[in-house]
N, C-alpha and C. Protein backbone atom coordinates (compact mmCIF):
# COMPACT_ATOMS: atom_id res chain seq x y z
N UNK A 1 -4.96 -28.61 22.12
CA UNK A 1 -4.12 -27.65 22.82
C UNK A 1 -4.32 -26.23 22.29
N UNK A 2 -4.53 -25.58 20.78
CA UNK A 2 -4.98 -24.75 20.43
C UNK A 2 -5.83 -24.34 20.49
N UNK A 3 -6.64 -25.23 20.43
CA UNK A 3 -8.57 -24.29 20.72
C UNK A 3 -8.40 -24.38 22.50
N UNK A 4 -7.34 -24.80 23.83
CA UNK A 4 -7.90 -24.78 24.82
C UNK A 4 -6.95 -23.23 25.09
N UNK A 5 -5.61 -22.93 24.46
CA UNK A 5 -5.18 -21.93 24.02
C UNK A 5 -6.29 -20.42 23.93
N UNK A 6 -6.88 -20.71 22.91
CA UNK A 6 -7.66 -19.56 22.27
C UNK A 6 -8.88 -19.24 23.34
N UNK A 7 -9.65 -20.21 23.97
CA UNK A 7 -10.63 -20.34 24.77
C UNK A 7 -9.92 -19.41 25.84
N UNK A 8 -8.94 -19.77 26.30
CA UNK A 8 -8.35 -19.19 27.78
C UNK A 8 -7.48 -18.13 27.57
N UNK A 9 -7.46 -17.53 26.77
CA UNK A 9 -6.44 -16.37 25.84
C UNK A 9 -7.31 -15.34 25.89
N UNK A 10 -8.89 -15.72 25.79
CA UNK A 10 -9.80 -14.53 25.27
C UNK A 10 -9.95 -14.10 23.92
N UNK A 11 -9.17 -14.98 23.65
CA UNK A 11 -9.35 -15.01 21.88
C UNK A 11 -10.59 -15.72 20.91
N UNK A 12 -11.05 -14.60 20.43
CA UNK A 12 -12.39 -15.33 19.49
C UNK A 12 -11.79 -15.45 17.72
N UNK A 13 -11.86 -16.60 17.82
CA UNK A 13 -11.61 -16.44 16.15
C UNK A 13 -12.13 -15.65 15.21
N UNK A 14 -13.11 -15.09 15.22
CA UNK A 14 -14.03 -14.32 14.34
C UNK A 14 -13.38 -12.81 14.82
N UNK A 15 -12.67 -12.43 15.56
CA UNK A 15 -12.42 -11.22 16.17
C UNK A 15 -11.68 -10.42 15.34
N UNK A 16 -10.52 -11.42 14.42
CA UNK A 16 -9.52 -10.70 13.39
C UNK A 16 -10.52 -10.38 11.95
N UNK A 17 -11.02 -11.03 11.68
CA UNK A 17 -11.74 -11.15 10.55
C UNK A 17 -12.57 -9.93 10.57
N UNK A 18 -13.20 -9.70 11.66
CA UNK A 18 -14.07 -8.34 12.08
C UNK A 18 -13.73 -7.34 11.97
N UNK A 19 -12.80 -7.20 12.63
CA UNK A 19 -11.72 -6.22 12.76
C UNK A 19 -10.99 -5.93 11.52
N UNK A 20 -10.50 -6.68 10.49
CA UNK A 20 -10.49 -6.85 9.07
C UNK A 20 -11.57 -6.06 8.17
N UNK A 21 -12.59 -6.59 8.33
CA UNK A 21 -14.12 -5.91 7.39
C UNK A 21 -13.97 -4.57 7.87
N UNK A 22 -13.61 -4.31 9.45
CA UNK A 22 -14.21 -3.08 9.82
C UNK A 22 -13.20 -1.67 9.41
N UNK A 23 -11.99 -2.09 9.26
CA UNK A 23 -10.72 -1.67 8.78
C UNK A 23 -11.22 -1.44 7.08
N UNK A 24 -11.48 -2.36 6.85
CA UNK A 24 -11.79 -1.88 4.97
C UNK A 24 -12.70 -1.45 4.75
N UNK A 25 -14.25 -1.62 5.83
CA UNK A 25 -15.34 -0.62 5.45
C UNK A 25 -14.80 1.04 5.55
N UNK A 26 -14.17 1.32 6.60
CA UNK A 26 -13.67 2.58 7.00
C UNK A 26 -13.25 2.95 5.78
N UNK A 27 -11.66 2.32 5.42
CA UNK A 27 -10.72 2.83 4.28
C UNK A 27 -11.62 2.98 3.25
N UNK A 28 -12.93 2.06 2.71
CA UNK A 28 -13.65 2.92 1.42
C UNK A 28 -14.39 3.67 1.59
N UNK A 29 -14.87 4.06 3.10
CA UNK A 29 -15.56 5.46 3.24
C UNK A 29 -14.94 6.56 2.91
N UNK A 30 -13.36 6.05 3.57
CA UNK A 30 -12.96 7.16 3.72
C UNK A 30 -12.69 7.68 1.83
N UNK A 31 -11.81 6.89 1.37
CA UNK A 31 -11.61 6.94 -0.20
C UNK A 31 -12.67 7.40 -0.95
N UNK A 32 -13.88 6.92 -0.67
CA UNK A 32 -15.01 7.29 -1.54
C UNK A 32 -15.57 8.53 -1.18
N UNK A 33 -15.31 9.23 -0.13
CA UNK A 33 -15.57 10.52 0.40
C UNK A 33 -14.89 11.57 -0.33
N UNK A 34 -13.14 11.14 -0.63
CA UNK A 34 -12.09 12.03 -1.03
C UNK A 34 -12.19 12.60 0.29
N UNK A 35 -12.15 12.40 1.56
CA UNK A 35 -11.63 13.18 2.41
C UNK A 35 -10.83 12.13 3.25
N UNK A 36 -9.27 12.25 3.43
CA UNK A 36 -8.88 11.40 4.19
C UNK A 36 -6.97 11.80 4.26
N UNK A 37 -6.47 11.05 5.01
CA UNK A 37 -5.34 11.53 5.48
C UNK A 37 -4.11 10.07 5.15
N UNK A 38 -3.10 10.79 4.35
CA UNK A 38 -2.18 9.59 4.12
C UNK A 38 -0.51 10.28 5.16
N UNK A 39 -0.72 9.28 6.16
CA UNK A 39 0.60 9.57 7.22
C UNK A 39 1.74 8.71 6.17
N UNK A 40 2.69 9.26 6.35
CA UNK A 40 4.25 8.68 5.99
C UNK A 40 4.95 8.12 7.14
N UNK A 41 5.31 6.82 6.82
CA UNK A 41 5.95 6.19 7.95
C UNK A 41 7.40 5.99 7.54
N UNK A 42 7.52 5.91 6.82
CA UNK A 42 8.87 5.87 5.93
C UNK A 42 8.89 6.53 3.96
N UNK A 43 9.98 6.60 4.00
CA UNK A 43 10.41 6.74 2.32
C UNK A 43 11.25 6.48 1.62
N UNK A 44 11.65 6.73 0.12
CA UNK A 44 12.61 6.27 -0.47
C UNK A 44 13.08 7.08 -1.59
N UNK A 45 14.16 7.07 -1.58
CA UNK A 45 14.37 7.94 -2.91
C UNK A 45 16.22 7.49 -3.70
N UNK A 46 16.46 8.52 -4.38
CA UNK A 46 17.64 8.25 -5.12
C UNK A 46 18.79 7.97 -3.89
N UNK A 47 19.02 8.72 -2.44
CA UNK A 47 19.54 8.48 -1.78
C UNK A 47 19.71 6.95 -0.55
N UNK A 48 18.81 6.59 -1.10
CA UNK A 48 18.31 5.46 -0.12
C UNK A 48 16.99 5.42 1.08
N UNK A 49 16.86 4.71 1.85
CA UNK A 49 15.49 4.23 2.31
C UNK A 49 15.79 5.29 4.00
N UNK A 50 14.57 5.61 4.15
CA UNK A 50 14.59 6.61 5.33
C UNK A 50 13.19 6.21 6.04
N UNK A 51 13.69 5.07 7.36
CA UNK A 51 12.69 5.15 8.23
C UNK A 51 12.04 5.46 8.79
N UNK A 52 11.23 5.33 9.78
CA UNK A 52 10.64 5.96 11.48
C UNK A 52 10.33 7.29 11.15
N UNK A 53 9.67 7.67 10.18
CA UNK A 53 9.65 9.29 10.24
C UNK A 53 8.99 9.82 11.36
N UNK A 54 7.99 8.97 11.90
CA UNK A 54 7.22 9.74 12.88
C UNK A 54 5.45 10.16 12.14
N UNK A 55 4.77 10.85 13.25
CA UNK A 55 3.52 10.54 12.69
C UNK A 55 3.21 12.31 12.41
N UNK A 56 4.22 12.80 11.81
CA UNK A 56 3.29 14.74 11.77
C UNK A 56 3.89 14.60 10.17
N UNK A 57 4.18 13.76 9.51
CA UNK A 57 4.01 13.72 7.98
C UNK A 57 3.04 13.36 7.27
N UNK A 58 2.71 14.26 6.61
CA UNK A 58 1.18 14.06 5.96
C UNK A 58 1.11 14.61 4.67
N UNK A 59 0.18 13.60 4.22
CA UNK A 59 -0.47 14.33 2.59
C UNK A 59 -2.15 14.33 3.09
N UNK A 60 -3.04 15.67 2.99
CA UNK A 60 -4.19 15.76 3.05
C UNK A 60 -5.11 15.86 1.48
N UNK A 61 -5.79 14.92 1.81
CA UNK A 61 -6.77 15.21 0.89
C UNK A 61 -8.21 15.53 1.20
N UNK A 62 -8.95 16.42 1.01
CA UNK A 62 -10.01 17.71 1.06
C UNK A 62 -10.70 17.76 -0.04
N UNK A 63 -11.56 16.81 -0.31
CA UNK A 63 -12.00 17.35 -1.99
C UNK A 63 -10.95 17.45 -2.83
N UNK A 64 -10.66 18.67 -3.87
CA UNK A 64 -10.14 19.12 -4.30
C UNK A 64 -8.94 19.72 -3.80
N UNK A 65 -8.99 19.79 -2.82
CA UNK A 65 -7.81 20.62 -1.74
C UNK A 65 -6.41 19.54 -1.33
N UNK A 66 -5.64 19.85 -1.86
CA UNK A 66 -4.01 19.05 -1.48
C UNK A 66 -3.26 19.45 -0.14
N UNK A 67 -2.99 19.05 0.65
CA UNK A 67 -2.04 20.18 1.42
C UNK A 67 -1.20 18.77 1.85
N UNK A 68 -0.08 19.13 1.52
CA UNK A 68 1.50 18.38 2.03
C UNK A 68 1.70 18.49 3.06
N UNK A 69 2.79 18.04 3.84
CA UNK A 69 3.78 18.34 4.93
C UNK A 69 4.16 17.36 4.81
N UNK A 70 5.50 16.71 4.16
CA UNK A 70 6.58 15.75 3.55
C UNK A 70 7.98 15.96 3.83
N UNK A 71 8.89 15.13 4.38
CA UNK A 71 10.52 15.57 3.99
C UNK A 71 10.86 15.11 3.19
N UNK A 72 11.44 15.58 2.58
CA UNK A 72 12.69 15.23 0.99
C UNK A 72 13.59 14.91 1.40
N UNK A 73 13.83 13.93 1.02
CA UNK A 73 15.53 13.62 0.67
C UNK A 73 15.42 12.79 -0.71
N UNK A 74 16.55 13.89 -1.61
CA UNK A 74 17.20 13.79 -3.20
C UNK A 74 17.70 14.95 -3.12
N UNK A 75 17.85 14.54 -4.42
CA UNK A 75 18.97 16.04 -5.42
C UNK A 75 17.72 17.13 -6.25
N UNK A 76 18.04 18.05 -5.82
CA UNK A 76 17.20 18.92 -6.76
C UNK A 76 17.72 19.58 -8.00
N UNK A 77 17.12 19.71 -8.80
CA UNK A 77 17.77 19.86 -10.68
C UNK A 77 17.91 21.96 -10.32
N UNK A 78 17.20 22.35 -9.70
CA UNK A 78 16.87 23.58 -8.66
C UNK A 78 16.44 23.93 -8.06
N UNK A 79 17.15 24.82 -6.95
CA UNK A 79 16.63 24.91 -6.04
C UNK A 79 15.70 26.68 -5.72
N UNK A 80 14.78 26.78 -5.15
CA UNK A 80 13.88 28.18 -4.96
C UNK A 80 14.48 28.86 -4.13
N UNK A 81 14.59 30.15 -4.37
CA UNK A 81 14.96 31.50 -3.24
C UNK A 81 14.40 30.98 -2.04
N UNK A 82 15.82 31.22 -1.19
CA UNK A 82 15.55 30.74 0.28
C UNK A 82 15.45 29.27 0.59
N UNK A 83 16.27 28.52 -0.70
CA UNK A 83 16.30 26.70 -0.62
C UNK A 83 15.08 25.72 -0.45
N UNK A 84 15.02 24.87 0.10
CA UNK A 84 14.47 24.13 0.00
C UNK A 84 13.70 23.37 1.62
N UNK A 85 12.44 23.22 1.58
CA UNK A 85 11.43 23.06 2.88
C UNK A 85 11.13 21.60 2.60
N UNK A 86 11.55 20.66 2.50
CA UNK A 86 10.68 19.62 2.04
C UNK A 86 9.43 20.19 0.79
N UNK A 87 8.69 18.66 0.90
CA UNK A 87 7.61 19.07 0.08
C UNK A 87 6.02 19.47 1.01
N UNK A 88 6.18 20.42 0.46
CA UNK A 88 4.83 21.39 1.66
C UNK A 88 4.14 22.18 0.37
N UNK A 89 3.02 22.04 0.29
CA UNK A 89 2.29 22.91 -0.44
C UNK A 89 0.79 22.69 0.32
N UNK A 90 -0.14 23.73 -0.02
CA UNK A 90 -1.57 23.77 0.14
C UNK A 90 -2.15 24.26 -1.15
N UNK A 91 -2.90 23.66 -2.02
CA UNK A 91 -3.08 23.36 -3.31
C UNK A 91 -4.19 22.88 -3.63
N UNK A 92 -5.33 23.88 -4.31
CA UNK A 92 -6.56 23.39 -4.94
C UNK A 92 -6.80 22.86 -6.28
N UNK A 93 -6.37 21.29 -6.49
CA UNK A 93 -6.31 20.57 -7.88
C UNK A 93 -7.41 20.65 -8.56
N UNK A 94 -7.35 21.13 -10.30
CA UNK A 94 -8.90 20.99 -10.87
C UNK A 94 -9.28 19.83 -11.19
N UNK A 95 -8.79 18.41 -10.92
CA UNK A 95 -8.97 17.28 -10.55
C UNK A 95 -8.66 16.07 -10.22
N UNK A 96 -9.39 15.16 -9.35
CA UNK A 96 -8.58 14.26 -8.89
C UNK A 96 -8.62 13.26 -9.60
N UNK A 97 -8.08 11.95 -9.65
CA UNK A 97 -8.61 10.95 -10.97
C UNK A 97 -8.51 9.63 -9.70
N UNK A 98 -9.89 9.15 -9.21
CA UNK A 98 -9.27 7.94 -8.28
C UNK A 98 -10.55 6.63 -9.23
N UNK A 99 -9.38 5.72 -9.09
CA UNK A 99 -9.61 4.36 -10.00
C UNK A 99 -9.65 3.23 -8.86
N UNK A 100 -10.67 2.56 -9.21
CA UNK A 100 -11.12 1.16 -8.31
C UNK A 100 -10.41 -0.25 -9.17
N UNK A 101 -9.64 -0.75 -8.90
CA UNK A 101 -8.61 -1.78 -9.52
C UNK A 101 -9.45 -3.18 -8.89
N UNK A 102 -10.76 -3.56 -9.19
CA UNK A 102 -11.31 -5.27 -8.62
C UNK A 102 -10.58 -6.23 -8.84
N UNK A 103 -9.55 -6.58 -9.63
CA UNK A 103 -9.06 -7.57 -9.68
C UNK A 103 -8.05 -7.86 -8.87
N UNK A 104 -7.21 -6.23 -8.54
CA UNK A 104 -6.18 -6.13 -7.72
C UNK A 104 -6.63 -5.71 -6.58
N UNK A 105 -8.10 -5.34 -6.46
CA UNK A 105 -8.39 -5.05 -5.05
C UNK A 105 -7.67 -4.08 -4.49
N UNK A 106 -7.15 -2.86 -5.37
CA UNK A 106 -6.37 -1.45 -5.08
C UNK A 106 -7.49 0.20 -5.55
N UNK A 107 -7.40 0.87 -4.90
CA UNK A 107 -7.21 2.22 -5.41
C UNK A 107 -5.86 2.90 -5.96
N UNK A 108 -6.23 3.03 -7.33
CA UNK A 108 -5.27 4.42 -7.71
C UNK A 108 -5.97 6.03 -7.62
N UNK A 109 -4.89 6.93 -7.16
CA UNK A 109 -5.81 8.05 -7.08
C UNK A 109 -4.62 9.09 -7.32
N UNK A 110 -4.73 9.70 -8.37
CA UNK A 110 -3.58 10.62 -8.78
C UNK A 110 -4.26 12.13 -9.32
N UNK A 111 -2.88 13.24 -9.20
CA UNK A 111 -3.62 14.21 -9.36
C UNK A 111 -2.38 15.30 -9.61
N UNK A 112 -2.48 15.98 -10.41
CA UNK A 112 -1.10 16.95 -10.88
C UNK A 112 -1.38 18.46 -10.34
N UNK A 113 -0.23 19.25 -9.96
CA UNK A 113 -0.77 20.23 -9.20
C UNK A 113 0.45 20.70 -9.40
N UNK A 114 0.17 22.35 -9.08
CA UNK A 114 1.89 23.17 -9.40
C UNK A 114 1.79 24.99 -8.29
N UNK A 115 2.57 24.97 -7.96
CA UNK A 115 3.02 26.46 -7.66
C UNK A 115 4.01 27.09 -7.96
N UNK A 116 4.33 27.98 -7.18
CA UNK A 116 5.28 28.74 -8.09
C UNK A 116 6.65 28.90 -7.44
N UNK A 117 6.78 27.17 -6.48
CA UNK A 117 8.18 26.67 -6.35
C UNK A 117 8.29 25.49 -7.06
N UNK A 118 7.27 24.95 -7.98
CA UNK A 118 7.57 23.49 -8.62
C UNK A 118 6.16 22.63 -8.79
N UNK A 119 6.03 22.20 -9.68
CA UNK A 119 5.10 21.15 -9.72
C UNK A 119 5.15 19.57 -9.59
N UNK A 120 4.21 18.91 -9.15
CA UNK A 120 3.95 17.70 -8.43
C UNK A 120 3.07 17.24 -8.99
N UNK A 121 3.28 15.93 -9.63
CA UNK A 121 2.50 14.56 -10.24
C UNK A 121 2.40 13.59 -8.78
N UNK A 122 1.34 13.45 -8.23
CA UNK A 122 1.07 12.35 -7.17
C UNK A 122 0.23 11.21 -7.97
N UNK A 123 0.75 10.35 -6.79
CA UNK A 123 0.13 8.64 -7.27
C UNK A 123 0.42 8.21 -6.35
N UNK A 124 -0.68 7.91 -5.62
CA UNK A 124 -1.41 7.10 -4.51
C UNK A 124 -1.89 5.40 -4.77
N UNK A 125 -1.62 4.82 -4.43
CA UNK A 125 -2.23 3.52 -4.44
C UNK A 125 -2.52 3.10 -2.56
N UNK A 126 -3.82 2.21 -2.84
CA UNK A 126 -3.88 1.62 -1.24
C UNK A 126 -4.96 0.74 -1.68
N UNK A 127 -4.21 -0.30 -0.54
CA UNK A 127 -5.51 -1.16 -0.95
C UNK A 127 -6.73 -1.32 0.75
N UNK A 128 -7.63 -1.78 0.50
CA UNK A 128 -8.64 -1.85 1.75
C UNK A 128 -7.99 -1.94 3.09
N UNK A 129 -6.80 -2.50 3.17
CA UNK A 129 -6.21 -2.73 4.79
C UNK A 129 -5.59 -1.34 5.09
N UNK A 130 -5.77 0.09 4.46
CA UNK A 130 -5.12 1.04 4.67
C UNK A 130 -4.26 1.21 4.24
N UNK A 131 -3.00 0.43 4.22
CA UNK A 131 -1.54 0.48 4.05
C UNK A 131 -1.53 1.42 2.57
N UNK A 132 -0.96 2.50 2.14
CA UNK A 132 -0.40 2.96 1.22
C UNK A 132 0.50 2.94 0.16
N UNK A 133 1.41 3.05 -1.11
CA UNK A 133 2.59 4.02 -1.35
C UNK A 133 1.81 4.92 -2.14
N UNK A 134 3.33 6.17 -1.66
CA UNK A 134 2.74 7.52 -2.61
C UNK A 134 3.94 7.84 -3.27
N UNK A 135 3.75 8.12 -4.28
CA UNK A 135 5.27 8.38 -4.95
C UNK A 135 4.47 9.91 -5.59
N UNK A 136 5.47 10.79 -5.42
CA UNK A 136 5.76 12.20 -6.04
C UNK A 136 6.38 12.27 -7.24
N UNK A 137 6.20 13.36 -8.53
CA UNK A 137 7.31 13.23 -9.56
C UNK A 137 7.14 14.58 -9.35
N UNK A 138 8.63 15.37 -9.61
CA UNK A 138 8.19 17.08 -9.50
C UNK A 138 8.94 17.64 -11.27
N UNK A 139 9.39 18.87 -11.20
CA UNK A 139 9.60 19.29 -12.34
C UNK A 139 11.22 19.64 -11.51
N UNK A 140 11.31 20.31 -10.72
CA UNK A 140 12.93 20.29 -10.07
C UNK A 140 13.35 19.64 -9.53
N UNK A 141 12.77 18.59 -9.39
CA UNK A 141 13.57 17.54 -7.96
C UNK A 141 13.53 16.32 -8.62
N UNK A 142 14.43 15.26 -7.62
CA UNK A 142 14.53 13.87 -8.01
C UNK A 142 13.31 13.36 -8.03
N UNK A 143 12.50 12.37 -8.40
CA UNK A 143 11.39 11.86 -7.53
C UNK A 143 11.20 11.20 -6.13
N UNK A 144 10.67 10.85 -5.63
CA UNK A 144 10.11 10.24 -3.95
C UNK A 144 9.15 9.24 -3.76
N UNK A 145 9.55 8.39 -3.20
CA UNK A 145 7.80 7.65 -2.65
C UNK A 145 8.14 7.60 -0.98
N UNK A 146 6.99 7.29 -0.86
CA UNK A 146 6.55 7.54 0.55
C UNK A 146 5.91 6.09 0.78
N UNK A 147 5.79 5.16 2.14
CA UNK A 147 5.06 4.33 2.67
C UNK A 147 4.60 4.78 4.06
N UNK A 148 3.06 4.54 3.69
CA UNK A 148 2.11 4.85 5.26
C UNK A 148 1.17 4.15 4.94
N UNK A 149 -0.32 5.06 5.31
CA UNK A 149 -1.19 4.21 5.91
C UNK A 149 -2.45 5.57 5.77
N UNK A 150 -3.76 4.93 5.21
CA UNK A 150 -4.61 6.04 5.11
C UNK A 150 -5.56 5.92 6.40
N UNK A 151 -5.91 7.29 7.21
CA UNK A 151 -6.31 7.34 8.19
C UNK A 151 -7.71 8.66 8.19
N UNK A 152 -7.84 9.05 8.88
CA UNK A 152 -9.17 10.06 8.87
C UNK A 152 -8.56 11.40 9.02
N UNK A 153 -8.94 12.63 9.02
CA UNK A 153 -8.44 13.84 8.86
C UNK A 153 -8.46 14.31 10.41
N UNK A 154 -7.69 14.85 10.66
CA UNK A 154 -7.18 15.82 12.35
C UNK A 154 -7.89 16.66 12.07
N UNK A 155 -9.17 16.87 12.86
CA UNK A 155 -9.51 18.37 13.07
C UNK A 155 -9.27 18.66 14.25
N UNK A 156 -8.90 20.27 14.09
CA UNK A 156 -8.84 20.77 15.46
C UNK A 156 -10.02 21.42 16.13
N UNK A 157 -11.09 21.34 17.07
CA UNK A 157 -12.02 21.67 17.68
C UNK A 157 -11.63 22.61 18.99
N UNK A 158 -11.82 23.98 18.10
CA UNK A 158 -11.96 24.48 20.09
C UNK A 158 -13.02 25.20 20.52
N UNK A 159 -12.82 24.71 21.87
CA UNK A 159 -13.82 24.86 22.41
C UNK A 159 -14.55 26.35 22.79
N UNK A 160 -15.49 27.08 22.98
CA UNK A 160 -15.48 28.54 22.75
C UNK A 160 -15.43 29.10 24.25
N UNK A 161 -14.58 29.78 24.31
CA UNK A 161 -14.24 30.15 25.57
C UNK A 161 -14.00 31.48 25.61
N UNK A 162 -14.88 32.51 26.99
CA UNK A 162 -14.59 33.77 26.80
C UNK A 162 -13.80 34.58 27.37
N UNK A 163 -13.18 35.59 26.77
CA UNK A 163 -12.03 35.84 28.14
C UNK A 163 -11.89 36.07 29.00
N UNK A 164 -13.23 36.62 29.93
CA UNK A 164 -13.46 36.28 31.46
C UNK A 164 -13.47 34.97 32.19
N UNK A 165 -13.57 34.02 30.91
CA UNK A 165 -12.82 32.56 32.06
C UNK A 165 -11.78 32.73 31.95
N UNK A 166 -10.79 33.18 30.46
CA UNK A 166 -9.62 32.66 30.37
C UNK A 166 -8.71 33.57 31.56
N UNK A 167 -9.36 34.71 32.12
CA UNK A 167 -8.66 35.63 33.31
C UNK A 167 -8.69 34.89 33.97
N UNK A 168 -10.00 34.22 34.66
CA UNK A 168 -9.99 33.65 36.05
C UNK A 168 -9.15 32.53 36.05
N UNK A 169 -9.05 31.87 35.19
CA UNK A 169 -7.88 30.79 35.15
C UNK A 169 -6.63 31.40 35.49
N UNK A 170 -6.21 32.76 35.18
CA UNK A 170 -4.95 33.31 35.45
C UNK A 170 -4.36 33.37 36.74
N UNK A 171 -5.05 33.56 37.84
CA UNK A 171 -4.22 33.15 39.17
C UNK A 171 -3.89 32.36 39.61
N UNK A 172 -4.52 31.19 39.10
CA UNK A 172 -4.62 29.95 39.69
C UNK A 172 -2.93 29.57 38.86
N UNK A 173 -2.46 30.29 37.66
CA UNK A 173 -1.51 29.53 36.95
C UNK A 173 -0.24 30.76 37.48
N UNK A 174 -0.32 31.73 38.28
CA UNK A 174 1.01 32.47 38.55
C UNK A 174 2.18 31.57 38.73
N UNK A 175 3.09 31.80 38.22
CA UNK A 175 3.70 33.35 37.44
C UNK A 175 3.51 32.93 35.78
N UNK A 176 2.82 32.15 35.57
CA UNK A 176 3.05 31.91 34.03
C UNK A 176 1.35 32.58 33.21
N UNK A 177 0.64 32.96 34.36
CA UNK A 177 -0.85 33.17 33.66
C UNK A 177 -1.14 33.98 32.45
N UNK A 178 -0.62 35.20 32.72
CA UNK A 178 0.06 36.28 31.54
C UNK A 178 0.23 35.40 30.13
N UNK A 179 1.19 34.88 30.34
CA UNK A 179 1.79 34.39 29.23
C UNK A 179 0.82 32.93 28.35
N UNK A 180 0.50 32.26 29.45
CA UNK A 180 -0.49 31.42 28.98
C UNK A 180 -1.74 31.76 28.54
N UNK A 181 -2.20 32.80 28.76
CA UNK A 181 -3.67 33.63 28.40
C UNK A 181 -3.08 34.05 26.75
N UNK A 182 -2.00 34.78 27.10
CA UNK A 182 -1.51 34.72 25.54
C UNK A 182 -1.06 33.98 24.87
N UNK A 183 -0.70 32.88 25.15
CA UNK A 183 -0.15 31.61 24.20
C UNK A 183 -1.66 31.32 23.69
N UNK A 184 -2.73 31.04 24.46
CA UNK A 184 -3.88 30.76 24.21
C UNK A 184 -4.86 31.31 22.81
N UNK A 185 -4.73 32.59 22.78
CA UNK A 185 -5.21 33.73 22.27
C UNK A 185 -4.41 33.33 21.04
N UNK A 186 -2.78 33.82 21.08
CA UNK A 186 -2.43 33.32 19.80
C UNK A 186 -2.54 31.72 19.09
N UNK A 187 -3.50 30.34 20.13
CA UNK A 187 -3.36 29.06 19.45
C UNK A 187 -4.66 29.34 18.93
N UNK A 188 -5.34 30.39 18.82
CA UNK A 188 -6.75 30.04 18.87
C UNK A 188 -6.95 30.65 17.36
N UNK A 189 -6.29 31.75 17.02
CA UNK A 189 -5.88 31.90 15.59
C UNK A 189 -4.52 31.66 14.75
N UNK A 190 -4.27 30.71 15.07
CA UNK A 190 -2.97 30.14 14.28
C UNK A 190 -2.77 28.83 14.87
N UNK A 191 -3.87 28.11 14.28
CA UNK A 191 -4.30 26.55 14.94
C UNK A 191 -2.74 25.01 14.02
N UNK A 192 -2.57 25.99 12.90
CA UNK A 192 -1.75 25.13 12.26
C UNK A 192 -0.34 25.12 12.90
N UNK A 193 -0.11 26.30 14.00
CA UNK A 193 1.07 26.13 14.49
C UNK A 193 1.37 24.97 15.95
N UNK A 194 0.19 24.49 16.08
CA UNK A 194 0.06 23.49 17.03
C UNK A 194 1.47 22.00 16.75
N UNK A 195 1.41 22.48 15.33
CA UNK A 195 1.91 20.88 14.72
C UNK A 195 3.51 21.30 14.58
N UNK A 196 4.18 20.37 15.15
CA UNK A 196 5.94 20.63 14.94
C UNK A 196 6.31 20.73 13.54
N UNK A 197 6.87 21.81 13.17
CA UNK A 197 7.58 22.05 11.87
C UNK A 197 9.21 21.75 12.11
N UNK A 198 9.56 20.79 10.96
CA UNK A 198 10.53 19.87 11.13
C UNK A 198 11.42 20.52 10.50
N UNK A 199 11.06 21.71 9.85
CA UNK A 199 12.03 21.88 8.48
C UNK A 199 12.96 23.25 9.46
């Protein structure tokens, strides 16, 4: 009854397993590159467990290059002129330290970094299926961990366009053409404002 199941399902047994290898070849490209993207799906902290965050939370890693976009929730020991943004920084670490764990079949990959609202001890673990935690330690704040999932980096690509198309497009969009020629103009140098800021 199971194999007449699987036969008539479209199901190949070998299909998960594949899909498995092909999932963990990725995740150690991506790891062994140092270029790759850890989304937050949830977190935890002194206040309790905070679900569903949604998918525009991110820790980037760039080489050497850190850049956050995290929400906090804890107590801060202090707080910076003009309070507190979550944890957001863009941050060039003088190094990263990532460790291959064979027995546990994990990456650790940690890396200390500071500005001049607070400094941040990260520690990353993931093992080949993607899945993550990241826990934060700062110098003003409670600590944090985070659960997600390591994925590939968002670039934004645009396309080169000159402003004699972007006119001729303008009639066709009355009464909004004006304004969309300039929404345009300003996405085209200020590409990071594409992404919803939560804070």
């Amino acid at each position: 009854m199971i194999t007449f199941f699987l036969v008539f399902s479209g199901f190949q047994p070998n299909d998960r397993k594949a899909r498995r290898l092909h999932k963990e070849k990725e995740t150690f490209e991506l790891i062994e590159s140092g270029r790759f993207r850890f989304t937050a799906s949830s977190a935890k902290s002194s206040l309790g467990n905070f679900n569903n965050l949604g998918a525009t939370y991110d820790l980037v890693f760039d080489s050497l290059k850190l850049k956050a976009y995290l929400p906090y929730f804890g107590r801060a020991y202090s707080v910076p002129y003009g309070g507190s943004d979550g944890v957001k920084f863009d941050i060039t670490a003088e190094k990263i330290e990532t460790v291959w764990n064979e027995k546990k079949r994990i990456y650790t990959i940690s890396a200390e970094v500071a500005d001049n609202k607070d400094s941040y001890l990260i520690y990353l673990t993931t093992g080949l299926s993607g899945y993550a935690d990241l826990r934060i330690t700062f110098r003003n704040r409670q600590p944090i961990s985070y659960y997600g999932i390591i994925g590939k980096i968002n670039e934004v690509k645009w396309k080169k366009t000159s402003e004699t198309d972007l006119f001729l497009c303008i009639p066709k969009c009355q009464p909004l053409g004006k304004h969309l020629y300039m929404l345009i103009i300003y996405l085209r140098h200020n590409p990071g404002h594409l992404r919803q800021n939560p804070f």
